[in-house]
PDB file of N, CA and C in Angstrom:
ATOM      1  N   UNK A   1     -49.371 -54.441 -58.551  1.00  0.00           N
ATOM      2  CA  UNK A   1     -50.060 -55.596 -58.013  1.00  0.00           C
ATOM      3  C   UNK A   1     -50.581 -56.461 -59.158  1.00  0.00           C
ATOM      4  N   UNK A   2     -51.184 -57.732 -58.823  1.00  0.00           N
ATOM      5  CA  UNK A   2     -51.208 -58.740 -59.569  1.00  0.00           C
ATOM      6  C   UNK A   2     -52.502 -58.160 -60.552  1.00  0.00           C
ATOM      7  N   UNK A   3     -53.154 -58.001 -59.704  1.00  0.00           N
ATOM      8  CA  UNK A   3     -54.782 -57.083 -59.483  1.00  0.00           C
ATOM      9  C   UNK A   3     -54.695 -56.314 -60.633  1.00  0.00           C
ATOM     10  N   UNK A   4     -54.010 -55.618 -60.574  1.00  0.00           N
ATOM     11  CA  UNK A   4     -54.123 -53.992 -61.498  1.00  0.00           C
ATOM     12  C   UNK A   4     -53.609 -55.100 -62.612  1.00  0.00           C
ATOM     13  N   UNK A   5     -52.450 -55.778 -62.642  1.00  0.00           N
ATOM     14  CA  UNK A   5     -51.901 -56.310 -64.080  1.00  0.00           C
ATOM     15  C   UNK A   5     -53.210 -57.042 -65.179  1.00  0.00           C
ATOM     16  N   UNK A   6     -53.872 -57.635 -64.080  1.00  0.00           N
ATOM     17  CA  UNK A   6     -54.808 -58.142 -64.837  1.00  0.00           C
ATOM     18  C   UNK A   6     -55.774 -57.228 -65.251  1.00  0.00           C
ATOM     19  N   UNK A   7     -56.641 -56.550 -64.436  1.00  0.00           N
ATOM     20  CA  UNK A   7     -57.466 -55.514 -64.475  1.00  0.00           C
ATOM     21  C   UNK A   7     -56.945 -54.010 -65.542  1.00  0.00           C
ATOM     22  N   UNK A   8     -55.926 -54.175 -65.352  1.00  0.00           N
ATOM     23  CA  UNK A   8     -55.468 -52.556 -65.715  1.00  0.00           C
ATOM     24  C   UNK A   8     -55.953 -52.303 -67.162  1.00  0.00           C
ATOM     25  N   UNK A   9     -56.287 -53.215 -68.358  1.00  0.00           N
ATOM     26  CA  UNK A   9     -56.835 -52.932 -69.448  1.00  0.00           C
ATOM     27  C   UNK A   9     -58.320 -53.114 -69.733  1.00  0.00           C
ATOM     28  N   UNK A  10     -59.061 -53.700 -69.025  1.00  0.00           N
ATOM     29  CA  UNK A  10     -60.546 -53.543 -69.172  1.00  0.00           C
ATOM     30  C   UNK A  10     -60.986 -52.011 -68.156  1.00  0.00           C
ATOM     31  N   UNK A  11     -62.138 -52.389 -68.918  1.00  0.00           N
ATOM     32  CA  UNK A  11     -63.245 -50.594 -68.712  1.00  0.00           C
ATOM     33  C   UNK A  11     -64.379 -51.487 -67.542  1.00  0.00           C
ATOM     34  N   UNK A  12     -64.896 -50.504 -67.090  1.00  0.00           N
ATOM     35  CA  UNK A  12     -66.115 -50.712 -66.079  1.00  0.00           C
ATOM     36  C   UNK A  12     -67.429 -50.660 -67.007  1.00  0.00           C
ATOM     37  N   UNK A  13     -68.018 -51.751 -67.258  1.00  0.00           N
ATOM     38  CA  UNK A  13     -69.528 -51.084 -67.768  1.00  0.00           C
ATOM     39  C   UNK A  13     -70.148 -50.852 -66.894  1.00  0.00           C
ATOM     40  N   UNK A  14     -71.058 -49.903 -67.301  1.00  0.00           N
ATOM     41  CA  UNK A  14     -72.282 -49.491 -66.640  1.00  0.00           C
ATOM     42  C   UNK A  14     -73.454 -49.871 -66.353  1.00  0.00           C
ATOM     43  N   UNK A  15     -73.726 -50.364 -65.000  1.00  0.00           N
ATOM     44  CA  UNK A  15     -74.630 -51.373 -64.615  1.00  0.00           C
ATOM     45  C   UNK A  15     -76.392 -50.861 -64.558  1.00  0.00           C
ATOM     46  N   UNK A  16     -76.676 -50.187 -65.533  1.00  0.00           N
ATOM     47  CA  UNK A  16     -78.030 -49.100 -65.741  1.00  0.00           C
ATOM     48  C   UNK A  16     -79.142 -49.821 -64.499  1.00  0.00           C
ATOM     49  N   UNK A  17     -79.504 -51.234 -64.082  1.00  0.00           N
ATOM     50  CA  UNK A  17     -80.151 -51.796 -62.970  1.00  0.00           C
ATOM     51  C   UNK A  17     -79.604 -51.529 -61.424  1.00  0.00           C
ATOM     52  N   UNK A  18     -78.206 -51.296 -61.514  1.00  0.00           N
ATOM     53  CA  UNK A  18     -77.463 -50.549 -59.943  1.00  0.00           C
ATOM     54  C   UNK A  18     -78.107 -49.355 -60.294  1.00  0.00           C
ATOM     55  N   UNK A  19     -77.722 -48.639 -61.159  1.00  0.00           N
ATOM     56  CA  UNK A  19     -77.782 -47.040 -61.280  1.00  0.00           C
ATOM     57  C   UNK A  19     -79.342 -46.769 -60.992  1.00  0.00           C
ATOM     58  N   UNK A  20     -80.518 -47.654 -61.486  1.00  0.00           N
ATOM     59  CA  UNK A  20     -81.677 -46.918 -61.198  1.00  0.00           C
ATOM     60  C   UNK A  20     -82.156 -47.579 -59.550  1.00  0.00           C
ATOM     61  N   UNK A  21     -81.648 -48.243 -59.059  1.00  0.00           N
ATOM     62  CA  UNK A  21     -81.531 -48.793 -58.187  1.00  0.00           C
ATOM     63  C   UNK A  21     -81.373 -47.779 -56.557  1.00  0.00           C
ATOM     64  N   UNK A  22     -80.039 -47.454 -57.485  1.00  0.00           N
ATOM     65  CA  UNK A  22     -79.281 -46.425 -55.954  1.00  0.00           C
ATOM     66  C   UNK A  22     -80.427 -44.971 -56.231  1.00  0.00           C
ATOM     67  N   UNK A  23     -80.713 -45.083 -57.491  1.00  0.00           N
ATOM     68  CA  UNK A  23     -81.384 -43.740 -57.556  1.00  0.00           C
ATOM     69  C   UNK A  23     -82.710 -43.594 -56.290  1.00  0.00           C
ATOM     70  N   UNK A  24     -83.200 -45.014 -56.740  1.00  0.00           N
ATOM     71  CA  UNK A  24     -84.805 -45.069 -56.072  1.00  0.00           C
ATOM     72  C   UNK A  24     -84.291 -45.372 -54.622  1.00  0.00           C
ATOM     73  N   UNK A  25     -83.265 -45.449 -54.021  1.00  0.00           N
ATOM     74  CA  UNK A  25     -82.390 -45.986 -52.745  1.00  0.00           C
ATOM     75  C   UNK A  25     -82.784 -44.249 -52.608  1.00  0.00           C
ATOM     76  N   UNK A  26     -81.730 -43.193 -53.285  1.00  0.00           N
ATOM     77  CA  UNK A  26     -81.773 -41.880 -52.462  1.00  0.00           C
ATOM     78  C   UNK A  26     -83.275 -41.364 -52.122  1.00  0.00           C
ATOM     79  N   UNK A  27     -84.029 -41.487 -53.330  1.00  0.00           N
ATOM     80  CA  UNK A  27     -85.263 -40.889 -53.467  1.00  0.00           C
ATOM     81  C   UNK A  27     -85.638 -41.307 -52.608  1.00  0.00           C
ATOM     82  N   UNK A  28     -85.973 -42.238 -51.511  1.00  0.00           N
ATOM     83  CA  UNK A  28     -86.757 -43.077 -50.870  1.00  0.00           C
ATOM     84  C   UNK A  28     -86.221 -42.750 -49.734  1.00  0.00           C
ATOM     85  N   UNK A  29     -84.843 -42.926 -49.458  1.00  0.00           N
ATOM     86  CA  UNK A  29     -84.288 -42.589 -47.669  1.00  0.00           C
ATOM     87  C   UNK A  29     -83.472 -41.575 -47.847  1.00  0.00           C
ATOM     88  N   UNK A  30     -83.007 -40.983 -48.581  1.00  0.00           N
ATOM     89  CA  UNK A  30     -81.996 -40.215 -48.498  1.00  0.00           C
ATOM     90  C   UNK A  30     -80.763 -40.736 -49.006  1.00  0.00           C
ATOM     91  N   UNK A  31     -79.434 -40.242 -48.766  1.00  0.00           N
ATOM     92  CA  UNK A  31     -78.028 -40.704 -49.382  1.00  0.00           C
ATOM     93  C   UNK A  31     -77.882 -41.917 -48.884  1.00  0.00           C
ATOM     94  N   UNK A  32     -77.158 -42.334 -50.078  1.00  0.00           N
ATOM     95  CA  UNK A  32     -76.587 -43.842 -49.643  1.00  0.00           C
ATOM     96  C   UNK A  32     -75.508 -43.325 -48.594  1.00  0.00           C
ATOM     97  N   UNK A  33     -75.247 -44.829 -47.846  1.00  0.00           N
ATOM     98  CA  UNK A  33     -74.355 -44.581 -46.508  1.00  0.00           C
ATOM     99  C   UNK A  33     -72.990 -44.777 -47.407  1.00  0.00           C
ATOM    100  N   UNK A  34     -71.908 -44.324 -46.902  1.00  0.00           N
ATOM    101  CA  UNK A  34     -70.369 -44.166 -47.058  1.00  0.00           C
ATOM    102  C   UNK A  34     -69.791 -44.115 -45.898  1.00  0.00           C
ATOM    103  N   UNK A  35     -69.738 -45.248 -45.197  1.00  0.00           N
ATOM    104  CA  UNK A  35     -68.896 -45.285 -44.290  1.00  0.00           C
ATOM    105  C   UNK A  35     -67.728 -46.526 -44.397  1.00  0.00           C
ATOM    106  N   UNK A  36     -67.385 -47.031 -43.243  1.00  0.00           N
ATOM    107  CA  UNK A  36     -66.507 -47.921 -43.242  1.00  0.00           C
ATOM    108  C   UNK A  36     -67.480 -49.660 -42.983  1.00  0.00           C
ATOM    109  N   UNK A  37     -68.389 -48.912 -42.731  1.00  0.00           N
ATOM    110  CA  UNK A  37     -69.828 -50.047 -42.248  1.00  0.00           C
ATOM    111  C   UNK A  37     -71.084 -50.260 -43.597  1.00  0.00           C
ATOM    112  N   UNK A  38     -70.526 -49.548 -44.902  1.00  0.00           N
ATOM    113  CA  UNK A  38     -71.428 -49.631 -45.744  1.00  0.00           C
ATOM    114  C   UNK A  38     -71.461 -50.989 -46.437  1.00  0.00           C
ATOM    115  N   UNK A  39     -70.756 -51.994 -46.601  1.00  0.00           N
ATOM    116  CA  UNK A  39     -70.852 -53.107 -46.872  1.00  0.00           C
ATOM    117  C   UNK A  39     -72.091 -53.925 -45.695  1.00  0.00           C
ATOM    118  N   UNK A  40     -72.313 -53.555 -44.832  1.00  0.00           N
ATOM    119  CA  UNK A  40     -72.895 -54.739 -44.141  1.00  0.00           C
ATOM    120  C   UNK A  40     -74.599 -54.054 -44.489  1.00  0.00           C
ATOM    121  N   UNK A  41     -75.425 -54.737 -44.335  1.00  0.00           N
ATOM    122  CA  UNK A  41     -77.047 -55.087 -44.854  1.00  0.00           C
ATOM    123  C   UNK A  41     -77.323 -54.315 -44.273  1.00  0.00           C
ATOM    124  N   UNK A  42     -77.076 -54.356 -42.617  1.00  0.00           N
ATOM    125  CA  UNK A  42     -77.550 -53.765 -40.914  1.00  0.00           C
ATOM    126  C   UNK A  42     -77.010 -52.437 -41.464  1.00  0.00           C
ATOM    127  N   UNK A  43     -76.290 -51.941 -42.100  1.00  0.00           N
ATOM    128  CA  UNK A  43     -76.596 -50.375 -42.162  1.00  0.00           C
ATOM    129  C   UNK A  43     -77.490 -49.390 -42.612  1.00  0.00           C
ATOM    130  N   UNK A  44     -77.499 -50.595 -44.511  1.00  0.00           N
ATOM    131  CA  UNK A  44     -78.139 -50.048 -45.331  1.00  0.00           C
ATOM    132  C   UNK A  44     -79.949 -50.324 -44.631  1.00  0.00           C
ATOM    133  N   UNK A  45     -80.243 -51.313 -43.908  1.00  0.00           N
ATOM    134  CA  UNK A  45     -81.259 -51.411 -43.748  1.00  0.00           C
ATOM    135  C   UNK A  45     -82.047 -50.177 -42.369  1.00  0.00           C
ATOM    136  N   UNK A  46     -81.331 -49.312 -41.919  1.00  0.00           N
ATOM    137  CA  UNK A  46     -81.539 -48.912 -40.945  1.00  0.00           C
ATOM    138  C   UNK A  46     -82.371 -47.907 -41.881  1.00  0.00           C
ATOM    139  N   UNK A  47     -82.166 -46.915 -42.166  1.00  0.00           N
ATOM    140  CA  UNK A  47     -82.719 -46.270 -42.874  1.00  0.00           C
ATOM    141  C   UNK A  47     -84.274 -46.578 -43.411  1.00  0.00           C
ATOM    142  N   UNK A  48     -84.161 -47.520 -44.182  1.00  0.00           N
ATOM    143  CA  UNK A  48     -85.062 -48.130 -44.607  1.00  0.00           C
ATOM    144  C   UNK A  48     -86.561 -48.044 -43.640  1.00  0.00           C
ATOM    145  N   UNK A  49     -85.556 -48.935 -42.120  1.00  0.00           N
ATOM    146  CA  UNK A  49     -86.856 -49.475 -41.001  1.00  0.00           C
ATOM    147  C   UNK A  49     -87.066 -47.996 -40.649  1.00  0.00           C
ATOM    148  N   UNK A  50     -86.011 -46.821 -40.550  1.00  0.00           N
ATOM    149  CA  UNK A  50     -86.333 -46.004 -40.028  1.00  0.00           C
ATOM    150  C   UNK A  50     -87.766 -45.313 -40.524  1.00  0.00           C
ATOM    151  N   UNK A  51     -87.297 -45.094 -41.649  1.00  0.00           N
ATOM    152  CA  UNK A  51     -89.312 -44.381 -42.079  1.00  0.00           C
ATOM    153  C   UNK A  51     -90.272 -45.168 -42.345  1.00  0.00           C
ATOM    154  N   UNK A  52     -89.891 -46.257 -42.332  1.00  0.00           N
ATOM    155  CA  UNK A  52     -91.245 -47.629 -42.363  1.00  0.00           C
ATOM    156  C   UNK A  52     -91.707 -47.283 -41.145  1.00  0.00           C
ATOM    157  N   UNK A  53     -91.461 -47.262 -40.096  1.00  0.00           N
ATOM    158  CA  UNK A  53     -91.438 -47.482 -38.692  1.00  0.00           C
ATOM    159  C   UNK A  53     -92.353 -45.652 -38.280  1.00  0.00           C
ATOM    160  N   UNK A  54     -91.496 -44.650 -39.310  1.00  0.00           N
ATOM    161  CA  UNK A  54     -92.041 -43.464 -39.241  1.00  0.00           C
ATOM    162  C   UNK A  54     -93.577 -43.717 -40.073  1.00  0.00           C
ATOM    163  N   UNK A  55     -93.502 -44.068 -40.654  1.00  0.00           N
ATOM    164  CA  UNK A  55     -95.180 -44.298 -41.841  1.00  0.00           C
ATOM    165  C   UNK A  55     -95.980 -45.008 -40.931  1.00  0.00           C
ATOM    166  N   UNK A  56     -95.369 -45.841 -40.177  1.00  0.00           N
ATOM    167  CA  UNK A  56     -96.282 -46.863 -39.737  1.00  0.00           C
ATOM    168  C   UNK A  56     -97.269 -45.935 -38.325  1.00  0.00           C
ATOM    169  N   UNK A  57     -96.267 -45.464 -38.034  1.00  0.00           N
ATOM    170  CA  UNK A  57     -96.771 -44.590 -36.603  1.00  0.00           C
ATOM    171  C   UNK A  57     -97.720 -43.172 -36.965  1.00  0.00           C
ATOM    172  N   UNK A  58     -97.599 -42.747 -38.017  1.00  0.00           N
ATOM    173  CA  UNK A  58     -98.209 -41.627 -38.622  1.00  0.00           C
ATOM    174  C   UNK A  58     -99.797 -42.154 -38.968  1.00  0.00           C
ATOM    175  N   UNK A  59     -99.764 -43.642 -39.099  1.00  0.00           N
ATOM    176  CA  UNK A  59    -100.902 -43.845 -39.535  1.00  0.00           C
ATOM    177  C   UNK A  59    -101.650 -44.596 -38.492  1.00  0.00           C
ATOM    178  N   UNK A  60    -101.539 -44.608 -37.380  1.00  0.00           N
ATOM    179  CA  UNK A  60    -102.135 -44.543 -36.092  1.00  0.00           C
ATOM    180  C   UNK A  60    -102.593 -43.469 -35.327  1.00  0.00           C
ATOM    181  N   UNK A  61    -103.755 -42.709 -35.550  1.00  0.00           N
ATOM    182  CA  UNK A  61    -104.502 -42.034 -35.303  1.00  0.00           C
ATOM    183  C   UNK A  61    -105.100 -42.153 -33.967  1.00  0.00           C
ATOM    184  N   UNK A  62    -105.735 -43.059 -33.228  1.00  0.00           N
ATOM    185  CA  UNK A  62    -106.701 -42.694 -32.077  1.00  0.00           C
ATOM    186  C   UNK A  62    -105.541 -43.230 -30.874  1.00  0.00           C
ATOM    187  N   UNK A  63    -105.835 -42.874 -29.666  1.00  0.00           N
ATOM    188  CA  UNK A  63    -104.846 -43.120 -28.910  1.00  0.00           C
ATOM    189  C   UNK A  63    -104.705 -44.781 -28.649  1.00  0.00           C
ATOM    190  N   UNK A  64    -105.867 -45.177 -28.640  1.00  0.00           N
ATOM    191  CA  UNK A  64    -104.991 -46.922 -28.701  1.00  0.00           C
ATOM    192  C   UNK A  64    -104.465 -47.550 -29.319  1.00  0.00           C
ATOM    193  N   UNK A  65    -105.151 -47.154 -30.681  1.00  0.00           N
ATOM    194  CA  UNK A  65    -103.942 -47.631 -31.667  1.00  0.00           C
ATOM    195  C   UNK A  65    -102.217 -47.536 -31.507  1.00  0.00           C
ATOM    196  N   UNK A  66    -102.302 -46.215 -30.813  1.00  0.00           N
ATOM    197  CA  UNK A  66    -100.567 -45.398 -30.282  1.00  0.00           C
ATOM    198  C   UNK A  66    -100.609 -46.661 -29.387  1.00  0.00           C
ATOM    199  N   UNK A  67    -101.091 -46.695 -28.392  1.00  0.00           N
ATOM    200  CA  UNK A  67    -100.860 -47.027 -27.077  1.00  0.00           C
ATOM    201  C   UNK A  67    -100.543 -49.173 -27.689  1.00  0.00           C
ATOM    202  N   UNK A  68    -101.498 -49.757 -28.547  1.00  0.00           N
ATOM    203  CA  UNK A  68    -101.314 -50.841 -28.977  1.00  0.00           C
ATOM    204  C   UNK A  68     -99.651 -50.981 -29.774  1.00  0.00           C
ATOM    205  N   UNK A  69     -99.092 -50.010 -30.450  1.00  0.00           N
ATOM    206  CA  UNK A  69     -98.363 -50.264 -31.045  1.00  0.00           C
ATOM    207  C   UNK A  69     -96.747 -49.795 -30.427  1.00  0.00           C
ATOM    208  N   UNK A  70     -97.221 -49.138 -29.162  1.00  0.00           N
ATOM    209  CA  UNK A  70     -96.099 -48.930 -28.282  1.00  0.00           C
ATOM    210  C   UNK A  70     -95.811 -50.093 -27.601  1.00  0.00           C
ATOM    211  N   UNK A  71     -96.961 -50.938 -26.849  1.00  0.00           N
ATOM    212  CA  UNK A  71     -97.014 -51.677 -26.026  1.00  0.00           C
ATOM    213  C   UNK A  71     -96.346 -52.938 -27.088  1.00  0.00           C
ATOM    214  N   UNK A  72     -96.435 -53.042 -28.361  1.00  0.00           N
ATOM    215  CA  UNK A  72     -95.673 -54.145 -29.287  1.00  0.00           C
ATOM    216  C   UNK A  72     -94.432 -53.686 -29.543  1.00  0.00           C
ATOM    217  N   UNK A  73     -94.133 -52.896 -29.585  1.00  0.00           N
ATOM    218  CA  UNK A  73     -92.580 -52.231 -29.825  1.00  0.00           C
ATOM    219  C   UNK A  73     -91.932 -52.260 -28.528  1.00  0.00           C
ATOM    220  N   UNK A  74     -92.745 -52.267 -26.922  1.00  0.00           N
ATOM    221  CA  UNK A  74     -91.512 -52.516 -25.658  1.00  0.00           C
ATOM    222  C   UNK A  74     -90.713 -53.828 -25.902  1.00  0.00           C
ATOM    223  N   UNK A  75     -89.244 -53.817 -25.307  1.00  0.00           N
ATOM    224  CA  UNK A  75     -88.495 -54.858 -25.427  1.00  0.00           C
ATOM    225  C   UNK A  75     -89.295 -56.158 -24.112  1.00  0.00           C
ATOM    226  N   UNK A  76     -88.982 -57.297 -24.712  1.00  0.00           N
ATOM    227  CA  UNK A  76     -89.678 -58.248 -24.083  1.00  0.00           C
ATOM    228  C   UNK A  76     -91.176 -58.710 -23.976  1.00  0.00           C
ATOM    229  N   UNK A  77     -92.116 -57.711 -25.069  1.00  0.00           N
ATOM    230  CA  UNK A  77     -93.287 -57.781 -24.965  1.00  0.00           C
ATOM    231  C   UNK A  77     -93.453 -58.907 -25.256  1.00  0.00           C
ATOM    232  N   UNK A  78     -93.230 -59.591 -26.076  1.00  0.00           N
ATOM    233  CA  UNK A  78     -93.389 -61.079 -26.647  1.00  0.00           C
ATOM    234  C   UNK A  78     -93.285 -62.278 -25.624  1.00  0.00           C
ATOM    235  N   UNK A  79     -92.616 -62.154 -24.833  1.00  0.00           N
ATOM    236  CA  UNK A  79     -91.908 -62.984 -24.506  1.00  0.00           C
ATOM    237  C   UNK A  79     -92.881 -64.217 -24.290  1.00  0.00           C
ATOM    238  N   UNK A  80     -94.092 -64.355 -23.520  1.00  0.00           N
ATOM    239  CA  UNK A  80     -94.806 -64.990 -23.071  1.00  0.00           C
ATOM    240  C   UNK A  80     -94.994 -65.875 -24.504  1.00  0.00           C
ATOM    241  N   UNK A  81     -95.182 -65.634 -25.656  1.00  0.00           N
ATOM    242  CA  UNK A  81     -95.303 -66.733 -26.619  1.00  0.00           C
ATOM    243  C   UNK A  81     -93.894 -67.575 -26.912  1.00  0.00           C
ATOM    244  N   UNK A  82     -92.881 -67.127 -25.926  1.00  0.00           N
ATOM    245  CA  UNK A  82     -91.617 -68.326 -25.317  1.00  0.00           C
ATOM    246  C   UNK A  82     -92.334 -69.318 -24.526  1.00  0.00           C
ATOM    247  N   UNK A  83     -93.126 -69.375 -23.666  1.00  0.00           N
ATOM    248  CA  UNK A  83     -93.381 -70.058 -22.629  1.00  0.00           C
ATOM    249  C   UNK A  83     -93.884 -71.183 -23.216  1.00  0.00           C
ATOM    250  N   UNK A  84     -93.270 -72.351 -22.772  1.00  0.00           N
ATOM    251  CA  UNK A  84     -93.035 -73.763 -22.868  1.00  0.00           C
ATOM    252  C   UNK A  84     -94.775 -74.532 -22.237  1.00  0.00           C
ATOM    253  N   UNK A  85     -95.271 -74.999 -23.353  1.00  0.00           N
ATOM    254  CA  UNK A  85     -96.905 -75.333 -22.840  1.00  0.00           C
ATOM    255  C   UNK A  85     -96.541 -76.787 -21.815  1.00  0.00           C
ATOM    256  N   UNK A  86     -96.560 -76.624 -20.405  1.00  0.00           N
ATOM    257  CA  UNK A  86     -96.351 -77.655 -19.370  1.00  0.00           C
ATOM    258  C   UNK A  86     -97.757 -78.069 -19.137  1.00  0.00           C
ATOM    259  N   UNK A  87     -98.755 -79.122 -19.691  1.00  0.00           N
ATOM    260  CA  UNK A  87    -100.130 -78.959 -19.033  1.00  0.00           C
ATOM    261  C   UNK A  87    -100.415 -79.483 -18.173  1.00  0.00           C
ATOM    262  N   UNK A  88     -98.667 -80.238 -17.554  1.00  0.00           N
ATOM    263  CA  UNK A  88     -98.804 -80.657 -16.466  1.00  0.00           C
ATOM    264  C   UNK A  88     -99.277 -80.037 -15.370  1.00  0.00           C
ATOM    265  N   UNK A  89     -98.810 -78.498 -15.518  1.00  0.00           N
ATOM    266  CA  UNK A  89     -99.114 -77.803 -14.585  1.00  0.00           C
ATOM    267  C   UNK A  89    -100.114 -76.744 -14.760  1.00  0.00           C
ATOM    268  N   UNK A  90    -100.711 -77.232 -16.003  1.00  0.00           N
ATOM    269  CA  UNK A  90    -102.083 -76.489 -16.500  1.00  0.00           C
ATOM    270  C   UNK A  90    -101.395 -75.217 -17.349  1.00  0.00           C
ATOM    271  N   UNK A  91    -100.299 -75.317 -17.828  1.00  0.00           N
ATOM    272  CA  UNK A  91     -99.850 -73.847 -18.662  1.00  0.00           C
ATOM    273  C   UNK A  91     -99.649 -74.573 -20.203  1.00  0.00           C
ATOM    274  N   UNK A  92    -100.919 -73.980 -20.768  1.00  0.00           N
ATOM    275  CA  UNK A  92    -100.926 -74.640 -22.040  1.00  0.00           C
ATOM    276  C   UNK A  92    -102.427 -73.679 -22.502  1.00  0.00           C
ATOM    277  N   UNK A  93    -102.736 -73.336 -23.806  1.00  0.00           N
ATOM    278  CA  UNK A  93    -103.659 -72.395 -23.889  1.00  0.00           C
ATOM    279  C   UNK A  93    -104.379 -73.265 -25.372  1.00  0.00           C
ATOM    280  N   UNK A  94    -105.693 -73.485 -25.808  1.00  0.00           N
ATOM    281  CA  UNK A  94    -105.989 -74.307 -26.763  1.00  0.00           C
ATOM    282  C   UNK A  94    -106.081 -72.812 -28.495  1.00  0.00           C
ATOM    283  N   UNK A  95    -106.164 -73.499 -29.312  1.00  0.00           N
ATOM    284  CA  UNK A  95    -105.503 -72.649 -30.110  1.00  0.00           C
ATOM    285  C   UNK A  95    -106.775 -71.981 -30.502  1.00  0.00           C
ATOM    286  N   UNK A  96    -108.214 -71.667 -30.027  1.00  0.00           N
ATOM    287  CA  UNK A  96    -108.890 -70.209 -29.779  1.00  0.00           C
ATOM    288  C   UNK A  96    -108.257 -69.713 -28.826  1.00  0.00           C
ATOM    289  N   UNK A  97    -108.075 -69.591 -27.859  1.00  0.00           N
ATOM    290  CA  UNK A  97    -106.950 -68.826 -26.240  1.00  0.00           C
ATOM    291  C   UNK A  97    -105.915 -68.241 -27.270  1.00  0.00           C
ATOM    292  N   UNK A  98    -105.310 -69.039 -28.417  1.00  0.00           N
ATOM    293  CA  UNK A  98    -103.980 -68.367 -28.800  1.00  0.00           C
ATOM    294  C   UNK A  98    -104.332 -66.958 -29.880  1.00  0.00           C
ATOM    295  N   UNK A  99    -105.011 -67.905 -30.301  1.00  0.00           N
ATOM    296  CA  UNK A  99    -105.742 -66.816 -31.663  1.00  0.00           C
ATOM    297  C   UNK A  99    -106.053 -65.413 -31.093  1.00  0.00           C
ATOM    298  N   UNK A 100    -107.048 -65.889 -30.044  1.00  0.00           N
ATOM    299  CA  UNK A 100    -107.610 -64.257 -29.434  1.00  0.00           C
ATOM    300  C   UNK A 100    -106.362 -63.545 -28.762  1.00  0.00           C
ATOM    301  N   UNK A 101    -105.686 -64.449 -28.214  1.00  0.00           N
ATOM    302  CA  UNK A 101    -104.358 -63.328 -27.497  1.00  0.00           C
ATOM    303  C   UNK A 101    -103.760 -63.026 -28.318  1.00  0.00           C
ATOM    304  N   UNK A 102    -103.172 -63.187 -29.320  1.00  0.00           N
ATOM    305  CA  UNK A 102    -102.535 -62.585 -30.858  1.00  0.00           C
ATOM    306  C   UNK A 102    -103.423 -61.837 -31.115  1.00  0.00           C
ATOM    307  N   UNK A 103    -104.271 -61.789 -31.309  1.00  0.00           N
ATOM    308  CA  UNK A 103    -105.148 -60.887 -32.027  1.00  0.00           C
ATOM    309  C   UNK A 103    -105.467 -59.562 -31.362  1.00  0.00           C
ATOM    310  N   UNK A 104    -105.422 -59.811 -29.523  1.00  0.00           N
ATOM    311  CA  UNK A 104    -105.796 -58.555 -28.731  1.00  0.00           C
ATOM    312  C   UNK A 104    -104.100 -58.075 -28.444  1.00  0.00           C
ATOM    313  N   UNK A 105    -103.113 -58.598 -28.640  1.00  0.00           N
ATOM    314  CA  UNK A 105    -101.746 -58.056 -28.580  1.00  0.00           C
ATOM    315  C   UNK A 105    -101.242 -57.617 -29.489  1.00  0.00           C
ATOM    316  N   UNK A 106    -101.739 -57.955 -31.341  1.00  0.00           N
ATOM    317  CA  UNK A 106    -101.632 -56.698 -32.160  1.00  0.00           C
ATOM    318  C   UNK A 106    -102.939 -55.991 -32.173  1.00  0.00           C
ATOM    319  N   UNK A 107    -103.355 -55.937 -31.772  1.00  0.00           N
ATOM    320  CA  UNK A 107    -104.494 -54.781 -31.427  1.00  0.00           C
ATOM    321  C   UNK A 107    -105.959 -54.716 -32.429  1.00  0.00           C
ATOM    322  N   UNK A 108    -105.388 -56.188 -33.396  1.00  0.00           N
ATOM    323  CA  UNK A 108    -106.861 -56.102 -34.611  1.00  0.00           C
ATOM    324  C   UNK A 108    -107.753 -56.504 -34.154  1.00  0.00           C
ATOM    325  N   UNK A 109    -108.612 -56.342 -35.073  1.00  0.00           N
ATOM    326  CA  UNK A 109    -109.669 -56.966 -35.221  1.00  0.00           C
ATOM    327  C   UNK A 109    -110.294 -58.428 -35.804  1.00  0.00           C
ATOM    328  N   UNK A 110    -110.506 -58.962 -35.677  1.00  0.00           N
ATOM    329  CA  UNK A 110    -111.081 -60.399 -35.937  1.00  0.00           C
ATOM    330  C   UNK A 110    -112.323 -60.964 -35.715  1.00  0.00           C
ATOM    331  N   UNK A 111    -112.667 -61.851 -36.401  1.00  0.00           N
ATOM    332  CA  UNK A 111    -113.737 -62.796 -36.575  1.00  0.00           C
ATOM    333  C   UNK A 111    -114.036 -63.616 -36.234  1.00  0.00           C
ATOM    334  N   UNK A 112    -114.196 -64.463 -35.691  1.00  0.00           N
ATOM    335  CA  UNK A 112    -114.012 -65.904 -34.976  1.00  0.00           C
ATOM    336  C   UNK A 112    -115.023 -66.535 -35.632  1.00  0.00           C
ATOM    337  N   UNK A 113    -114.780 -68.000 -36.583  1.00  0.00           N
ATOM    338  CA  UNK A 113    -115.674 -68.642 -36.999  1.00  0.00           C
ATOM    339  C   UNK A 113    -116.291 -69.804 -36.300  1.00  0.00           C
ATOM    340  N   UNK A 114    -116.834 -70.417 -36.489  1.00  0.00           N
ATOM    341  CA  UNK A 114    -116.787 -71.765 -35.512  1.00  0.00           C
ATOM    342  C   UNK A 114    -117.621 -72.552 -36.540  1.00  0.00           C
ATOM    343  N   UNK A 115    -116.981 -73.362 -37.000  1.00  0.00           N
ATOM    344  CA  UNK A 115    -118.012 -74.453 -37.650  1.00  0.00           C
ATOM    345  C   UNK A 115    -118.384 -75.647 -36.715  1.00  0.00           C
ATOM    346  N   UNK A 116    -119.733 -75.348 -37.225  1.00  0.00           N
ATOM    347  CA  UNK A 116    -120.975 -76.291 -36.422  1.00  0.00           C
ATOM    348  C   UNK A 116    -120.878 -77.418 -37.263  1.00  0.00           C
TER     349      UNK A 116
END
C-alpha cells in the first residue's frame, strides 16, 4: 500500500504526555476500553460518569439528600423549566419564584438577599 511505502521507514516516537495520560486513565477507572466503539468520546466517557455518579451518591448521607438526588436523576424531572412563560395565561414565574424553585429542586441551600 501507498501507506506503508511512505510510512514503512520512520519509527513511532514516544508520546511520554499519552503514556502518563492512559496511565492516570487506568488508575482512575480501570482499563482503557478496546473495542470496536473505542474511538468514540461516549465510550470512553462512560466510565468516567460511572464513578463520578458513584462518589457523588456515597456522599449523600441523610435520606433526603438520597431522596433529592434521586428525584434529579428521574427522566423528565426537568422538564417544567421547558415551559414557555405565556403571562397571558398567568404562566410565567418572576425570577425570586425561579431562584427558590432551583434551589428547592437541587435540594440546597440558599440565601436570599434583598436589597433595600
Amino acid at each position: 500500500m501507498l501507506q506503508d511505502e511512505i510510512l514503512g521507514g520512520s519509527q513511532l516516537l514516544s508520546d511520554s504526555l499519552a503514556e502518563s495520560l492512559k496511565s492516570r486513565w487506568v488508575a482512575s477507572y480501570g482499563p482503557a476500553p478496546i473495542c470496536q466503539t473505542a474511538s468514540k468520546q461516549s465510550t470512553w466517557d462512560k466510565s468516567g460518569i460511572l464513578a463520578e455518579s458513584t462518589a457523588v451518591e456515597e456522599t449523600r448521607t441523610s435520606p433526603f439528600q438520597q431522596a433529592c438526588l434521586l428525584a434529579a436523576c428521574v427522566p423528565h424531572s426537568g422538564d417544567w423549566l421547558l415551559a414557555l412563560p405565556l403571562t397571558v395565561y398567568g404562566l410565567w414565574l418572576d425570577d425570586e419564584a425561579v431562584h427558590i424553585s432551583v434551589a428547592l429542586r437541587l435540594g440546597s441551600v440558599f440565601i436570599l438577599v434583598v436589597a433595600v
